[in-house]
Protein backbone atom coordinates (compact mmCIF):
# COMPACT_ATOMS: atom_id res chain seq x y z
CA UNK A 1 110.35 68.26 105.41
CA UNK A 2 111.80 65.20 104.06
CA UNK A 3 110.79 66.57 100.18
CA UNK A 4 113.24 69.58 101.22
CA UNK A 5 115.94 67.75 102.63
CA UNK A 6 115.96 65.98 99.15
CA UNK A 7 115.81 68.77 97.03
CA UNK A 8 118.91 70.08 99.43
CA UNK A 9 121.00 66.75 99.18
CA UNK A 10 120.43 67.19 95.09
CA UNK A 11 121.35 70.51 95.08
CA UNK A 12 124.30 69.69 97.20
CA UNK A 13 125.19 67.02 94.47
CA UNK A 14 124.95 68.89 91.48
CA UNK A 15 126.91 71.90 93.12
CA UNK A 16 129.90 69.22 93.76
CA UNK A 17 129.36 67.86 90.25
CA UNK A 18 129.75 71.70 88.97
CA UNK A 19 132.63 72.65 90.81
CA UNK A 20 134.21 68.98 89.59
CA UNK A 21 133.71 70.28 85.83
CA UNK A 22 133.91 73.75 86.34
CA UNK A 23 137.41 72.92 88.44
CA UNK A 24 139.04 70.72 85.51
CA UNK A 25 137.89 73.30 83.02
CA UNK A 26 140.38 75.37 84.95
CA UNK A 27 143.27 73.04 84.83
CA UNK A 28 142.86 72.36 80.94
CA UNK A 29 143.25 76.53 80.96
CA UNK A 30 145.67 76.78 83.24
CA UNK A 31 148.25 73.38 81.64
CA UNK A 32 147.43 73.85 78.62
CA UNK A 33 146.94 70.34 77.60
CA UNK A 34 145.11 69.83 74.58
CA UNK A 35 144.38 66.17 75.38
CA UNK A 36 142.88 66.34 78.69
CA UNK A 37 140.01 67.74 76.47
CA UNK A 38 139.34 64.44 74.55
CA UNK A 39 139.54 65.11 71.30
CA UNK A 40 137.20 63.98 68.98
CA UNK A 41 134.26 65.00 72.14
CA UNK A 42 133.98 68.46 70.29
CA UNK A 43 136.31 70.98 70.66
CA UNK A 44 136.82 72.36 74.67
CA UNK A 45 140.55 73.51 73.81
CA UNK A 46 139.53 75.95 71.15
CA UNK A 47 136.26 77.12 73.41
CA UNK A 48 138.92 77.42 76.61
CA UNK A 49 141.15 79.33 74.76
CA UNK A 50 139.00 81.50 73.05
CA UNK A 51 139.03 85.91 74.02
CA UNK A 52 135.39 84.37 75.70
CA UNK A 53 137.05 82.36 77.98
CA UNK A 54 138.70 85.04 80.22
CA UNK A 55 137.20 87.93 81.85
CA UNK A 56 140.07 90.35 83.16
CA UNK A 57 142.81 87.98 82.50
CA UNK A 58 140.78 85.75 84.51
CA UNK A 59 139.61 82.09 83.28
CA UNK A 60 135.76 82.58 83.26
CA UNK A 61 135.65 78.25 84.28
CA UNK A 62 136.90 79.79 87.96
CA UNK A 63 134.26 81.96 87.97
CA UNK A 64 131.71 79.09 87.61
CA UNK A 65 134.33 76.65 90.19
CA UNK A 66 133.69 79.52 92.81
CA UNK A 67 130.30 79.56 92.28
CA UNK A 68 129.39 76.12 92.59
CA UNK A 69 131.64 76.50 95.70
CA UNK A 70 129.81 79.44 96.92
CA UNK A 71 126.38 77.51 96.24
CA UNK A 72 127.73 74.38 98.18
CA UNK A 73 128.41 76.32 101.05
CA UNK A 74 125.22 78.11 101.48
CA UNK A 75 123.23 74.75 101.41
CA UNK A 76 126.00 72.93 103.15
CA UNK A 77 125.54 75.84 106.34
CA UNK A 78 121.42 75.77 106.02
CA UNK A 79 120.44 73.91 108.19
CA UNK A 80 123.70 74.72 110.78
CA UNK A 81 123.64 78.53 110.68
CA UNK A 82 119.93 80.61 111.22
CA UNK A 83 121.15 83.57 108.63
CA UNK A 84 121.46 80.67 105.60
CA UNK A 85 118.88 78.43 107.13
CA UNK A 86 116.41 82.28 106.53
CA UNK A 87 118.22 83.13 102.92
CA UNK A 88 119.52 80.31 102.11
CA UNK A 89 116.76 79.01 99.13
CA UNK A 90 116.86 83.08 97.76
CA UNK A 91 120.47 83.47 97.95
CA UNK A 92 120.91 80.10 95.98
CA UNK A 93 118.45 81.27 93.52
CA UNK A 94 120.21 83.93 92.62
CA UNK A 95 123.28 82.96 92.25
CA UNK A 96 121.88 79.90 90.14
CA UNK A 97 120.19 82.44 87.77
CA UNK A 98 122.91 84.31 86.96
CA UNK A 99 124.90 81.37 86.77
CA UNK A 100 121.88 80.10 84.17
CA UNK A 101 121.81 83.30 81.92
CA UNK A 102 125.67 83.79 82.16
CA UNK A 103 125.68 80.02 80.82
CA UNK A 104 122.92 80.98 78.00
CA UNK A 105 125.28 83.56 76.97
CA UNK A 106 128.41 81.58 76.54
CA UNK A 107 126.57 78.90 74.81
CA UNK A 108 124.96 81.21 72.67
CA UNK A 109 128.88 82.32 72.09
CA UNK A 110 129.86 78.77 71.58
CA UNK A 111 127.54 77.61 68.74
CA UNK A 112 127.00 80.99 67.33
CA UNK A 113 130.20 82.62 67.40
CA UNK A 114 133.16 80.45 67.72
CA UNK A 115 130.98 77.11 66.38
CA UNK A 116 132.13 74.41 67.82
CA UNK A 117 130.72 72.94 71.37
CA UNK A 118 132.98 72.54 74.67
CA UNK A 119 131.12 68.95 76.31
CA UNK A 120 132.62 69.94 79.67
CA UNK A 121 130.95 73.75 79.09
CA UNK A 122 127.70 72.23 78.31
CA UNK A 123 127.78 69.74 81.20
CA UNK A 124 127.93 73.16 83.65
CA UNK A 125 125.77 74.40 81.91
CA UNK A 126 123.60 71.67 82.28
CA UNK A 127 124.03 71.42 86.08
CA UNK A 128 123.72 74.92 86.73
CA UNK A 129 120.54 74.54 84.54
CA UNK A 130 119.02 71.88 86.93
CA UNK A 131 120.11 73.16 89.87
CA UNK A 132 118.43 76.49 89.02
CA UNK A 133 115.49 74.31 88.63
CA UNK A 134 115.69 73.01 92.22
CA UNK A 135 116.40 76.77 93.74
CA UNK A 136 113.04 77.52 92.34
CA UNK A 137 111.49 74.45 94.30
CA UNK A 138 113.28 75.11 97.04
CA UNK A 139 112.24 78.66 97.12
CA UNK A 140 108.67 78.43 96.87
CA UNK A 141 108.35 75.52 99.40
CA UNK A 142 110.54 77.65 102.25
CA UNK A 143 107.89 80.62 101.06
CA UNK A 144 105.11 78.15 101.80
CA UNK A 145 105.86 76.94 105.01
């Protein structure tokens, strides 16, 4: 049990650090402000303000904000709430792998298309990455027991 209630509190972590990155990703969209982007740490205005970067007029970084939220809130009600505490570890998986392969797919945009690299874009990418990984441990252990 105590293996579990690590690989939640991790989860939990990285889902904060996501919606952290995912959040100010949104505010550089949103202001505008070309130097909350660091320059010289690649090149996150040109990625943020790229035709990639909005899906329906919407900034695709609140898609991932909302997500991480989403995640956060299934693992925060787990162990408080019997329908999460039953789908809890499947319904995080699958939001993490779409979360992984919509990240693939925007990186794949980032170095193939627009070539350059957004640091903040790879960090969620990054986090969704290894928090996919832990959905996977967390699913098969709540299948094993």
């Amino acid at each position: 049990m105590v293996i579990n209630q690590r690989l939640q509190l991790a989860s939990i972590i990285l889902a904060i650090a996501g919606f952290v990155d995912a959040s100010y990703l949104v505010w550089i969209k949103i202001s505008q402000n070309k130097a909350l982007c660091f320059i010289g740490a690649g090149d996150c205005f040109s990625v943020n303000n790229s035709k990639y970067s909005e899906w329906f007029g919407i900034p695709v970084a609140l898609f991932g904000a909302l997500a991480y939220l989403t995640i956060f809130t299934i693992l925060f009600f787990e162990r408080r709430n019997d329908f999460f505490e039953e789908n809890g570890s499947l319904l995080v998986f699958g939001l993490t792998l779409v979360g992984v392969i919509y990240s693939a797919y925007l990186t794949y945009i980032e170095i193939a298309v627009l070539r350059t690299i957004c640091p903040f874009c790879v960090i969620s990418a990054i986090t969704m990455f290894l928090t996919f990984v832990l959905s996977i441990f967390r699913l098969t252990r709540s299948q094993a027991i």
